[in-house]
N, C-alpha and C. Protein backbone atom coordinates (compact mmCIF):
# COMPACT_ATOMS: atom_id res chain seq x y z
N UNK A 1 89.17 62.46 103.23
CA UNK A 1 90.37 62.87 102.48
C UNK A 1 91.29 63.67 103.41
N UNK A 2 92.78 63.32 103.54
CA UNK A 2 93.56 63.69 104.16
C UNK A 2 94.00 65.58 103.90
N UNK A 3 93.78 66.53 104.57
CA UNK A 3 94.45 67.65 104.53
C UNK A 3 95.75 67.65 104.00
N UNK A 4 95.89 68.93 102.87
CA UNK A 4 97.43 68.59 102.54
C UNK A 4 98.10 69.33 103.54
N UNK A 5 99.42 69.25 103.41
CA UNK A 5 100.38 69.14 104.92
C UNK A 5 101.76 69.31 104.02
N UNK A 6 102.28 70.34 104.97
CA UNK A 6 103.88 70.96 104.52
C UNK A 6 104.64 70.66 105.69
N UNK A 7 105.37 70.17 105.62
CA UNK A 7 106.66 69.75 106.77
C UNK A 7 107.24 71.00 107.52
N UNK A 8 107.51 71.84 106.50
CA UNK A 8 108.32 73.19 106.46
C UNK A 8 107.33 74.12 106.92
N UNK A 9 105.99 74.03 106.70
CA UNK A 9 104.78 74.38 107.31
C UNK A 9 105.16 74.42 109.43
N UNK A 10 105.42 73.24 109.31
CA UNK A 10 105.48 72.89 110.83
C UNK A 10 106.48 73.38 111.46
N UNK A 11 107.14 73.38 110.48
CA UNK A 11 108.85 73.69 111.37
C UNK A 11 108.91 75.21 111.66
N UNK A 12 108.41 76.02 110.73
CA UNK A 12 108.85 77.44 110.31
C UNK A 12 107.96 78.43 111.48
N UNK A 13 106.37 78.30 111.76
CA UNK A 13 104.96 78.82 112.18
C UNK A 13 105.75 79.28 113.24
N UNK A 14 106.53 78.34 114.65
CA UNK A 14 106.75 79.41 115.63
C UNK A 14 107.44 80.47 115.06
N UNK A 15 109.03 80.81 114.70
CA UNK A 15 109.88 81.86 114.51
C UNK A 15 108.96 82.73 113.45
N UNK A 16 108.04 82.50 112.79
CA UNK A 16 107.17 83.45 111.88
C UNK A 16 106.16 83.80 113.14
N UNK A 17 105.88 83.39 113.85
CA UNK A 17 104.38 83.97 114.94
C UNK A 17 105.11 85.10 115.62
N UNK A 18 106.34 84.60 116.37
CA UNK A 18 106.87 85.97 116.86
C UNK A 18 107.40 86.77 116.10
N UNK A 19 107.62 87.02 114.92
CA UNK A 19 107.56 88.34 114.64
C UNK A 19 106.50 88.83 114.54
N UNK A 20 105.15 88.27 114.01
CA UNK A 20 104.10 88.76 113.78
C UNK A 20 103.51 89.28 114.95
N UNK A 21 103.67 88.32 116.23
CA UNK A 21 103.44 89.09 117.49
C UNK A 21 103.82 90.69 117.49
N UNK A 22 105.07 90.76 117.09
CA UNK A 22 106.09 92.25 117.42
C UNK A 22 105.00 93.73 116.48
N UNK A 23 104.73 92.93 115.62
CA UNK A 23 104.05 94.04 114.64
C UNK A 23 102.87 94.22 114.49
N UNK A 24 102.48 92.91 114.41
CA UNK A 24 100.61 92.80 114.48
C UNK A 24 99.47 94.09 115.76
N UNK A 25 98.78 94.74 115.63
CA UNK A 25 97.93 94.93 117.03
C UNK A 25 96.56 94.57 117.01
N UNK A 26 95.89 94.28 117.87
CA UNK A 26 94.80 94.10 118.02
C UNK A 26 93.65 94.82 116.80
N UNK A 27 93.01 93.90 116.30
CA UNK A 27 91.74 94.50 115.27
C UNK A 27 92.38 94.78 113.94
N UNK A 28 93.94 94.22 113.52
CA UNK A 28 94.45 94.28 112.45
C UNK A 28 93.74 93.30 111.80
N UNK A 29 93.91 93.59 110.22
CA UNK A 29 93.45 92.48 109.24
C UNK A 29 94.44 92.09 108.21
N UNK A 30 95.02 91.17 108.02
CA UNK A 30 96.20 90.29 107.31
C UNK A 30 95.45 89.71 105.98
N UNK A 31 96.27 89.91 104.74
CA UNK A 31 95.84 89.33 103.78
C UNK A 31 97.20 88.08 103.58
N UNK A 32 96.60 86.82 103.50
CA UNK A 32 97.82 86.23 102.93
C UNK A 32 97.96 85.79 101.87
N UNK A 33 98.67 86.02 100.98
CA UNK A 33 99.23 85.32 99.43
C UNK A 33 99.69 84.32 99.61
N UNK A 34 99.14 83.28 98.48
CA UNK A 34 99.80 81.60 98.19
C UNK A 34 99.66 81.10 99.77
N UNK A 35 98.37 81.05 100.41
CA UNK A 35 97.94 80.31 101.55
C UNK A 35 98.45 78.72 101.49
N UNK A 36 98.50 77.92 100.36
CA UNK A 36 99.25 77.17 100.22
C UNK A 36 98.31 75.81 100.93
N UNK A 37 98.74 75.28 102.22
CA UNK A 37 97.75 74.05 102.74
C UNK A 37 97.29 74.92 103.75
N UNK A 38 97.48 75.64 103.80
CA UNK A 38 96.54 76.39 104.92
C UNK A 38 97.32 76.51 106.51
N UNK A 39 98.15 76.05 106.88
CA UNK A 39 98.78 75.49 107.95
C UNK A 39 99.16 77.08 108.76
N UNK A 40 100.01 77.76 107.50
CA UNK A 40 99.92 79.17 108.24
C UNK A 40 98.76 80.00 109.21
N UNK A 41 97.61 80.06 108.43
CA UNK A 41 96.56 80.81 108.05
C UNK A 41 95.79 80.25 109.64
N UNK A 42 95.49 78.53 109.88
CA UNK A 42 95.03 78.74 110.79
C UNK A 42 96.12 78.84 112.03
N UNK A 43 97.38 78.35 111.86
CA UNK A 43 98.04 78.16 113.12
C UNK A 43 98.42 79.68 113.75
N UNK A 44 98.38 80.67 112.80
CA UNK A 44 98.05 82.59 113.51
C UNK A 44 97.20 82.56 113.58
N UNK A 45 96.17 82.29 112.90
CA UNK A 45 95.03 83.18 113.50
C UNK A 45 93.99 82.40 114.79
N UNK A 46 94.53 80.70 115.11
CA UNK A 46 94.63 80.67 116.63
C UNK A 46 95.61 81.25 117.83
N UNK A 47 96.26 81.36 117.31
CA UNK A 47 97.58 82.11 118.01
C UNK A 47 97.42 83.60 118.13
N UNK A 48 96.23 84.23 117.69
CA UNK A 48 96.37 85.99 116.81
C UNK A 48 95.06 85.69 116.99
N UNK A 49 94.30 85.79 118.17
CA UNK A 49 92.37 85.98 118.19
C UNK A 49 91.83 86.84 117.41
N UNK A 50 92.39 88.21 118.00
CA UNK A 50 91.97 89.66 117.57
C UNK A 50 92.60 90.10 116.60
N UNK A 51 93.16 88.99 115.83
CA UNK A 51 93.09 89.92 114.03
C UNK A 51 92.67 88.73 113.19
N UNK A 52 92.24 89.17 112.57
CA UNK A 52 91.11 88.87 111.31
C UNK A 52 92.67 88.19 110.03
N UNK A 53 92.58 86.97 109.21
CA UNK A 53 93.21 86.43 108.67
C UNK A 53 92.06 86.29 107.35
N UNK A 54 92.87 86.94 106.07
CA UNK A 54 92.18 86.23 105.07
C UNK A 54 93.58 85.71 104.12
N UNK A 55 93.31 84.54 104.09
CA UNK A 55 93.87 83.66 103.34
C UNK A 55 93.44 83.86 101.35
N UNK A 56 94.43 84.02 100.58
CA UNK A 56 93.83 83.19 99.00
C UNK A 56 95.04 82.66 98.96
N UNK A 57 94.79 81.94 97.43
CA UNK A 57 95.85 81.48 96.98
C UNK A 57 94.75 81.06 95.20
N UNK A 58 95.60 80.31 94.52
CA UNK A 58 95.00 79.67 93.33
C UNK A 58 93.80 78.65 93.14
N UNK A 59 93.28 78.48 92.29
CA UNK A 59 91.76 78.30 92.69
C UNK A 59 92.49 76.20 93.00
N UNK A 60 93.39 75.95 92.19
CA UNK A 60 93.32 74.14 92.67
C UNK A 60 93.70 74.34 94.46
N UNK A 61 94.02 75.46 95.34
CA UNK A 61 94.63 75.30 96.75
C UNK A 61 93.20 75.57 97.53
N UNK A 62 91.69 76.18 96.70
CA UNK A 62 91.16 76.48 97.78
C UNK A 62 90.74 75.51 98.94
N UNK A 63 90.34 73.97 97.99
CA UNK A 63 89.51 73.09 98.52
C UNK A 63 90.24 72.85 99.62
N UNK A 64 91.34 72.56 99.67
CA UNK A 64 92.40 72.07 100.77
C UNK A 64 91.99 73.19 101.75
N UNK A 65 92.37 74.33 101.16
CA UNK A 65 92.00 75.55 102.13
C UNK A 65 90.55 75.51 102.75
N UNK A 66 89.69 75.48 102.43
CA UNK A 66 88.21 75.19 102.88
C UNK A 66 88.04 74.20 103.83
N UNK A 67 88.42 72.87 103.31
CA UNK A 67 88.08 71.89 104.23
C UNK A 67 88.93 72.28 105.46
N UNK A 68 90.25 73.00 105.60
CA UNK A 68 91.26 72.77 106.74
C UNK A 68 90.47 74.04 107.38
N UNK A 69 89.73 74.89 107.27
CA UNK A 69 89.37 76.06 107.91
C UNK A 69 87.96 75.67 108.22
N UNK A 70 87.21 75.01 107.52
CA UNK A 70 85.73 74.55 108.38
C UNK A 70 86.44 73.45 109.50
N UNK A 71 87.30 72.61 109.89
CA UNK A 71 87.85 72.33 110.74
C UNK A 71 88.12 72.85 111.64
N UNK A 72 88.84 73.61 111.02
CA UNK A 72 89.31 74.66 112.56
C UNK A 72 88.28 75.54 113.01
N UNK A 73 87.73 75.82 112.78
CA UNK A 73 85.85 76.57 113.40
C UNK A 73 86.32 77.96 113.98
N UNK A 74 87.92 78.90 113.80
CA UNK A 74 87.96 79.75 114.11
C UNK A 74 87.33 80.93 113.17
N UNK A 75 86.80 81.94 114.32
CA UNK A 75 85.74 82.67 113.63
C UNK A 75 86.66 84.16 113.06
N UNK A 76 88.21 84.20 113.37
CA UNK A 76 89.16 85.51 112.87
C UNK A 76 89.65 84.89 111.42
N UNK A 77 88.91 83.42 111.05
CA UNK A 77 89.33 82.61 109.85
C UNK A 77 88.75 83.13 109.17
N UNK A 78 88.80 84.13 107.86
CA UNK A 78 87.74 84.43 106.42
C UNK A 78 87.98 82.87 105.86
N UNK A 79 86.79 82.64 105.10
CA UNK A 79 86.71 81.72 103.94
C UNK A 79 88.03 82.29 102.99
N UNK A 80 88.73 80.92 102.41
CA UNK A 80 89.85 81.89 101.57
C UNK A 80 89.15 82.12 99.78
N UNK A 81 89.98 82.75 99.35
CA UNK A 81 89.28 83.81 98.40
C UNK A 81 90.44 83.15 97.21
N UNK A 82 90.29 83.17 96.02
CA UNK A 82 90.70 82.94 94.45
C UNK A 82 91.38 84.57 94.17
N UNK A 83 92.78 83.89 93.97
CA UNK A 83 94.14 85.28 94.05
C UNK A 83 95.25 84.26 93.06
N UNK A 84 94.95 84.62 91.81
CA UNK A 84 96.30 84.36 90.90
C UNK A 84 96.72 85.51 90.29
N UNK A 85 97.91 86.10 91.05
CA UNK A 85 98.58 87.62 90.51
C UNK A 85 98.35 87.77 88.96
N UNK A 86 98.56 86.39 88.09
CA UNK A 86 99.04 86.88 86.93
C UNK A 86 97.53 86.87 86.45
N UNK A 87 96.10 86.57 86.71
CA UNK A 87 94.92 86.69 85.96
C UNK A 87 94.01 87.15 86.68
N UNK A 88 94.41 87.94 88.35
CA UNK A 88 93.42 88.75 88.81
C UNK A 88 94.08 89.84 89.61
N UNK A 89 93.36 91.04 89.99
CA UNK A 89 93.60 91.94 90.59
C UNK A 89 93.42 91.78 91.90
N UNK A 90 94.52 92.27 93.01
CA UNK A 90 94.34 91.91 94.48
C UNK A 90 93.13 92.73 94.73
N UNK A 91 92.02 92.01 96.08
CA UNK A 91 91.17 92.06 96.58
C UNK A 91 91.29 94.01 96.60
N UNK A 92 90.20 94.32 96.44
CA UNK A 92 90.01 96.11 96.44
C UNK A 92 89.25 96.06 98.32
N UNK A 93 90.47 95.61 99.15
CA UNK A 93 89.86 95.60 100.42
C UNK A 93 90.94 96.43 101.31
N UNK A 94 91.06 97.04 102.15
CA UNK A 94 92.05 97.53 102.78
C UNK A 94 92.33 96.51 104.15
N UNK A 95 93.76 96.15 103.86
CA UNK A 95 94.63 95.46 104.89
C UNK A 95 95.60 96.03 105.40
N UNK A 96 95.95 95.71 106.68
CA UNK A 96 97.20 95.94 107.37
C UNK A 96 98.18 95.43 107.71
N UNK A 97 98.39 94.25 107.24
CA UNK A 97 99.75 93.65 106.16
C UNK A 97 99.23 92.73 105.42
N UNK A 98 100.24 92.81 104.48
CA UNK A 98 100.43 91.10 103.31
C UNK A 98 101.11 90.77 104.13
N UNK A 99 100.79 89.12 103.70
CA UNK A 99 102.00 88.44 104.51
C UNK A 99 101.99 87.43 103.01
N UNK A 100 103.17 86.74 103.18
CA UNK A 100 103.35 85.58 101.58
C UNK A 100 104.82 85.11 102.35
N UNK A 101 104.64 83.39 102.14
CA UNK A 101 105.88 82.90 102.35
C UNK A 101 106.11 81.77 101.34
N UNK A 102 107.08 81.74 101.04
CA UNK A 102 107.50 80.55 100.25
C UNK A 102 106.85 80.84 98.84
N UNK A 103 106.65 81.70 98.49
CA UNK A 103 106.34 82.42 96.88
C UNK A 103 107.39 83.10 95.97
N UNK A 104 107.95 83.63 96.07
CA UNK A 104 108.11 84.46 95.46
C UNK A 104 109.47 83.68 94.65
N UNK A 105 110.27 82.53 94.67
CA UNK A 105 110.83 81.85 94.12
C UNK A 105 110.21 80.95 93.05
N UNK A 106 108.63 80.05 93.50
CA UNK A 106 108.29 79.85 92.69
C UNK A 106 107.41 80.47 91.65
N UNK A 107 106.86 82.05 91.64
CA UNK A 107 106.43 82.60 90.67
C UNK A 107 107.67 83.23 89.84
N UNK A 108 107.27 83.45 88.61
CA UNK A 108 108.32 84.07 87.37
C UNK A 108 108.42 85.38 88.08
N UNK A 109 109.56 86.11 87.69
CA UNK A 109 110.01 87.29 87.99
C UNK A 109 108.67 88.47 87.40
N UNK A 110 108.49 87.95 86.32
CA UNK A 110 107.29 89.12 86.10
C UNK A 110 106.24 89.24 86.61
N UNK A 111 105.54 88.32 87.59
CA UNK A 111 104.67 88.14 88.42
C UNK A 111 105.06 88.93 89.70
N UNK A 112 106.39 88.45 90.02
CA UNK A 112 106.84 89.22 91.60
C UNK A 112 107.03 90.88 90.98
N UNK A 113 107.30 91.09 89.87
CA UNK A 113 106.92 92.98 90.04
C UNK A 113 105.45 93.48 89.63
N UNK A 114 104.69 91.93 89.68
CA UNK A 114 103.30 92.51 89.46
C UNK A 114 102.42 92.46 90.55
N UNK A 115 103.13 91.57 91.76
CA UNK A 115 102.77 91.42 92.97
C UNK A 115 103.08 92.87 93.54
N UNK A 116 104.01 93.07 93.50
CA UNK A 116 104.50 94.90 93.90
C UNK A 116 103.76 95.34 93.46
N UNK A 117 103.65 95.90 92.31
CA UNK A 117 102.88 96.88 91.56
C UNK A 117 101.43 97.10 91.95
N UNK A 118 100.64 95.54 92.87
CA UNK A 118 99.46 95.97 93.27
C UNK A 118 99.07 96.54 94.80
N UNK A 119 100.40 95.87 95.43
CA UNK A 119 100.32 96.01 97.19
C UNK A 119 99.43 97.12 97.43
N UNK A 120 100.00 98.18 97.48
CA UNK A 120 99.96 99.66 97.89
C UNK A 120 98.55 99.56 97.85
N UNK A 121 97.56 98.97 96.89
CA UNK A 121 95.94 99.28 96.69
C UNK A 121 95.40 98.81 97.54
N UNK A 122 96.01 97.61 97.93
CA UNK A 122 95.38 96.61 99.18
C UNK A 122 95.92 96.94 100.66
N UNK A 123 96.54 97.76 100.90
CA UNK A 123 97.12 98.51 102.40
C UNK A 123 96.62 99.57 103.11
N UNK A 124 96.31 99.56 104.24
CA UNK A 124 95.82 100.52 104.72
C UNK A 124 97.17 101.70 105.15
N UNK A 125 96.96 102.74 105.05
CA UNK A 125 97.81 103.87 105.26
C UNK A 125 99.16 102.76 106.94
N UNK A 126 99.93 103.42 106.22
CA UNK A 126 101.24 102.41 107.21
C UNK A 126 101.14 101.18 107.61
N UNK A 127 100.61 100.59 106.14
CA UNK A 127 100.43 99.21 105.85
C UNK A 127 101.95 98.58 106.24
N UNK A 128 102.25 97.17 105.78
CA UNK A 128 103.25 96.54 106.44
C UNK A 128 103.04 95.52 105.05
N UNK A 129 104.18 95.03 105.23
CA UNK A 129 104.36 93.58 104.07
C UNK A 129 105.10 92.66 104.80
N UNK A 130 105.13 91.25 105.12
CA UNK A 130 106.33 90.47 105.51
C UNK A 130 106.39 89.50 104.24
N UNK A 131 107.99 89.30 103.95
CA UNK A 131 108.02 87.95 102.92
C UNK A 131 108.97 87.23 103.41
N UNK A 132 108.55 85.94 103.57
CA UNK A 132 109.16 84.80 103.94
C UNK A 132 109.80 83.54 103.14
N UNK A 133 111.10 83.55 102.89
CA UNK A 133 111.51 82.56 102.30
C UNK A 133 112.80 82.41 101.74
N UNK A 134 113.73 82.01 101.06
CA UNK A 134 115.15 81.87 100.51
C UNK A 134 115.51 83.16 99.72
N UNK A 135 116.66 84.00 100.09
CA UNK A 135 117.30 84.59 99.34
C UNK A 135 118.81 84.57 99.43
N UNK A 136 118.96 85.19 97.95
CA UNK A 136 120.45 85.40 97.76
C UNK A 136 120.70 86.82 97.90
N UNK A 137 122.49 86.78 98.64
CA UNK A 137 122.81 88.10 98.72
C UNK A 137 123.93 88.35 97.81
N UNK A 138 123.66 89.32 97.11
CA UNK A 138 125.20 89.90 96.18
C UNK A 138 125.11 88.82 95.35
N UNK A 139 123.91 88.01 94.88
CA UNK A 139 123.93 86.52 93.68
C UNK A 139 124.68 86.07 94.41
N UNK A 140 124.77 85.64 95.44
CA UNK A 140 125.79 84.66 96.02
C UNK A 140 124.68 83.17 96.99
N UNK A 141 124.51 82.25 97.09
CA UNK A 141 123.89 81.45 97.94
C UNK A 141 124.39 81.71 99.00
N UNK A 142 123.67 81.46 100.15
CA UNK A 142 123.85 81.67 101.71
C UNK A 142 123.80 80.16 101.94
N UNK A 143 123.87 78.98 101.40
CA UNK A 143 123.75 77.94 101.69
C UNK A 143 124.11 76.63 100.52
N UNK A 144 124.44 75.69 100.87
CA UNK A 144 124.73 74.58 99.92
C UNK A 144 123.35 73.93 99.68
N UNK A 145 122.52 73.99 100.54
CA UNK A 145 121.12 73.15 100.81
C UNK A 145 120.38 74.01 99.73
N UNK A 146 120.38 75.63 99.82
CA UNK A 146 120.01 76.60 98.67
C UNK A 146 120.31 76.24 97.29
N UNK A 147 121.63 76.09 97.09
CA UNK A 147 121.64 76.06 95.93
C UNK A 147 121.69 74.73 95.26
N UNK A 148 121.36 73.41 95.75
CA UNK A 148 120.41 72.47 95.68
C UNK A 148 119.03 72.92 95.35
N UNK A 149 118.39 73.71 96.48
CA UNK A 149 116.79 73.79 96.12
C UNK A 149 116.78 74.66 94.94
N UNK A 150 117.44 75.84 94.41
CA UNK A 150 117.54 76.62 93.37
C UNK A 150 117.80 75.82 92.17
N UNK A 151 118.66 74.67 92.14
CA UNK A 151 118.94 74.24 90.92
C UNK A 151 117.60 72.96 90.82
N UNK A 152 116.78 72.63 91.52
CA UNK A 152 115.70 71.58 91.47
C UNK A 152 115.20 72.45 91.03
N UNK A 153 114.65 73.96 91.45
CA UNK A 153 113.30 74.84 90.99
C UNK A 153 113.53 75.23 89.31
N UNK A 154 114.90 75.42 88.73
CA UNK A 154 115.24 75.64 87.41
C UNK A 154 114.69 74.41 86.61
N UNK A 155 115.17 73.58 87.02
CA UNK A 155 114.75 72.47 86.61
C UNK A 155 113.66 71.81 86.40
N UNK A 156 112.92 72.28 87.23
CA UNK A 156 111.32 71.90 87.24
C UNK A 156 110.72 72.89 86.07
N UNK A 157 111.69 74.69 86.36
CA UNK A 157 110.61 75.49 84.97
C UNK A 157 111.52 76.60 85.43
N UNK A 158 112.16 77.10 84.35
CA UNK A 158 113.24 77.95 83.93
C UNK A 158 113.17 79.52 84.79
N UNK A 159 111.63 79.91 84.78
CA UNK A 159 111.26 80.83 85.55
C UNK A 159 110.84 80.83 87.05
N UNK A 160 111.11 79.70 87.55
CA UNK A 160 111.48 79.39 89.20
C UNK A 160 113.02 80.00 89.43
N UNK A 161 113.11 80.18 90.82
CA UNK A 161 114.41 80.27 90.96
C UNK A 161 114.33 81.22 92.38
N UNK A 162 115.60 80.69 93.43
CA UNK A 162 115.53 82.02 94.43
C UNK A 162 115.92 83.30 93.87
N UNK A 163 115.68 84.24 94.48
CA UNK A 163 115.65 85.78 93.72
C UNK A 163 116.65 86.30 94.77
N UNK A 164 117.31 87.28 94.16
CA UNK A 164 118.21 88.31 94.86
C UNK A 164 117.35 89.16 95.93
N UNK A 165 118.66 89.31 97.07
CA UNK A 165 117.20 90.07 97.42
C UNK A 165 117.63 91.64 97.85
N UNK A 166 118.86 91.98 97.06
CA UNK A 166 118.75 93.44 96.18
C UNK A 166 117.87 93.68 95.39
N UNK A 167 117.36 92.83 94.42
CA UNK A 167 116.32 92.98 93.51
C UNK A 167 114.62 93.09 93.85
N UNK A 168 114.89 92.49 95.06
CA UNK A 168 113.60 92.26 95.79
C UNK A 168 113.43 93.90 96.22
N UNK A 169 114.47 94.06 97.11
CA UNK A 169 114.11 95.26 97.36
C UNK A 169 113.96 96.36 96.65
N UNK A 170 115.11 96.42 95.99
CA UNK A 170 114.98 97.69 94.80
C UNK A 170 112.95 98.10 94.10
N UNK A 171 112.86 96.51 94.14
CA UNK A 171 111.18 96.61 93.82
C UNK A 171 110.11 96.80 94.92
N UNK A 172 110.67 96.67 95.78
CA UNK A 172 109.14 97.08 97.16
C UNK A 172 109.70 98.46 97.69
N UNK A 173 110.89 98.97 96.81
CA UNK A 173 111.33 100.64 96.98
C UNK A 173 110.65 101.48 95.65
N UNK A 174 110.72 100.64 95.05
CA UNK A 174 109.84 101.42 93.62
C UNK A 174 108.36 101.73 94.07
N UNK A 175 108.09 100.37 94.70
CA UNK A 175 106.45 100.36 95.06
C UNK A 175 106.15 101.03 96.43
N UNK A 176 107.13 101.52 97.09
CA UNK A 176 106.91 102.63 97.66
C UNK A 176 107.17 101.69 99.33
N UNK A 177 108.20 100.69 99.54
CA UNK A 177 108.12 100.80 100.96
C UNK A 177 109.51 100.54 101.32
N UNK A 178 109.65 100.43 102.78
CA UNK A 178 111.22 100.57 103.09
C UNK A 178 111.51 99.20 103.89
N UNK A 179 112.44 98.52 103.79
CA UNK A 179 112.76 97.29 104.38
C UNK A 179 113.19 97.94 105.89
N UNK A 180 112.40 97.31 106.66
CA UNK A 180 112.67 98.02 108.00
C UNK A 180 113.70 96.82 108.82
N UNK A 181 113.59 95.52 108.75
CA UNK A 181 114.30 94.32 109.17
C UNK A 181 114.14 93.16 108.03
N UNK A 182 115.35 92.49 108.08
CA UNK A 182 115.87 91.51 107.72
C UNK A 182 116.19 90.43 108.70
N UNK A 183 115.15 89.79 109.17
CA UNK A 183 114.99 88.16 110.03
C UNK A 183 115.68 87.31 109.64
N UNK A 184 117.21 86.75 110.51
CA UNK A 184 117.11 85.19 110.33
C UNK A 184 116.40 84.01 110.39
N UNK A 185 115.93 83.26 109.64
CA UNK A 185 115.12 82.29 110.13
C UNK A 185 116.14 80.87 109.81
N UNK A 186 114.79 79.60 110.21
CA UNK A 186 115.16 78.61 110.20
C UNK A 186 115.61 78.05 109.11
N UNK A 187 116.55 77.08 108.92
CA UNK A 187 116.91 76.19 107.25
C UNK A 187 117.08 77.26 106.63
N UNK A 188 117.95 78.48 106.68
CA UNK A 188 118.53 79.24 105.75
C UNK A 188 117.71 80.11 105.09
N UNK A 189 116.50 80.12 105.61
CA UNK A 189 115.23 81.16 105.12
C UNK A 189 115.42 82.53 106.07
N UNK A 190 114.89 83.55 105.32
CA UNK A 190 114.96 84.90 105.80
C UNK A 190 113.70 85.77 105.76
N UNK A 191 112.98 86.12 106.83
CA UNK A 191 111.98 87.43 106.90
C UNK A 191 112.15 88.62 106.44
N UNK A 192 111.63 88.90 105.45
CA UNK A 192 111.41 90.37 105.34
C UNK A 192 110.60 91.57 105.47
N UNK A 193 110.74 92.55 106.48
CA UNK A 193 109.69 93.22 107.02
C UNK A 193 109.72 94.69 106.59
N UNK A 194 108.79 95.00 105.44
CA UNK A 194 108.50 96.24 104.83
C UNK A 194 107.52 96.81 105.51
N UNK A 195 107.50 98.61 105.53
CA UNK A 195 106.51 99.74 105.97
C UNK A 195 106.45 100.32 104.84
N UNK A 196 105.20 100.38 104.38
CA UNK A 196 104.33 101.37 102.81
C UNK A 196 105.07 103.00 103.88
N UNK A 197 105.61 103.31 102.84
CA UNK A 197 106.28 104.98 103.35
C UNK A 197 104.85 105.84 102.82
C-alpha cells in the first residue's frame, strides 16, 4: 500500500527546516500537531538528528503515520501518538516547541482556542510554538489563489476557513506567548514563531 503523500508536503519542508534550524538546539524535543502523511515529521527529524520528533495527529492518520516511520528506521522518530484537540487532552509531556502546519484553517474556531488553551501544559519553561499556513491580514486575502482555497474550505464545512491572524494572535497572547516573527513563505503561506513569556 502506497504512503499517503502531500505535494505541498514537498514543496514547503526546505523554507520550514531553516527556520527550525535558527531555533531548534541540540537535545530539544518537538511535539507535532495534525502530523498529517507524515512527510514533515520524518523529513526534520532526518535533517534534525539530535532532537527527538513526536508526531500525533487523529486516530484515521496514524496508520499512514506508522507505516511511513517504520520505513524510515530513524531512531529521533517517536511512534506517533492519537491527538484530537476536540476529544483529548495534549500529551502531559514537556516539549520544547509545538510545531502544526496546515491546521488551523481546517479545524473550527473553537478547537483553535482550545488548541491555545492547552499549549502552555505541554511546554517546557521558554517553550516555542511555530504555525504554519494561510492567513489573512486586517480580513483582507493576501492572495487570489487564497481566497479560492478559503471559499473551497467553506464549502466543504462552514467551520473551515483561513483565520485572521490578528485573531490568531490576540489568542496565543491570552495563552500567554508573544509572536516573535512573522515568516514569508512559499504559495502565500506564512510562519509563525511564538515564545511562552
Amino acid at each position: 500500500m502506497p504512503l499517503p503523500y502531500s505535494h505541498a508536503c514537498e514543496n514547503n519542508k526546505d523554507p520550514i527546516l531553516q527556520v527550525l534550524k535558527e531555533i531548534l538546539q541540540p537535545g530539544q524535543k518537538v511535539l507535532e500537531i495534525g502530523a498529517g502523511t507524515g512527510q514533515h515529521a520524518e523529513y526534520f527529524a532526518a535533517q534534525l538528528p539530535e532532537i527527538e520528533w513526536q508526531a500525533s495527529d487523529r486516530a484515521e492518520h496514524l496508520d499512514g503515520l506508522q507505516r511511513r516511520f517504520a520505513q524510515a528506521g530513524l531512531s529521533n522518530l517517536a511512534d506517533p501518538i492519537e491527538l484530537d484537540i476536540n476529544r483529548q487532552q495534549l500529551p502531559r509531556c514537556q516539549f520544547d516547541l509545538v510545531y502544526t502546519a496546515n491546521t488551523l484553517h481546517i479545524m473550527s474556531w473553537p478547537t483553535v482556542e482550545r488548541l491555545f488553551n492547552g499549549l502552555r501544559k505541554v511546554l517546557a519553561d521558554n517553550g516555542k510554538l511555530i504555525i504554519y499556513g494561510p492567513f489573512n491580514y486586517a480580513g483582507t486575502y493576501t492572495s487570489g489563489s487564497n481566497e479560492l482555497f478559503d471559499q473551497s474550505l467553506r464549502s466543504r464545512n462552514a467551520h473551515m476557513g483561513i483565520r485572521d491572524i490578528e485573531k490568531v494572535q490576540r489568542l496565543a497572547d491570552q495563552a500567554g506567548f508573544n509572536c516573535l516573527q512573522d515568516y514569508q513563505m512559499p504559495a502565500n503561506n506564512r510562519l509563525l514563531y511564538f515564545f511562552a513569556r
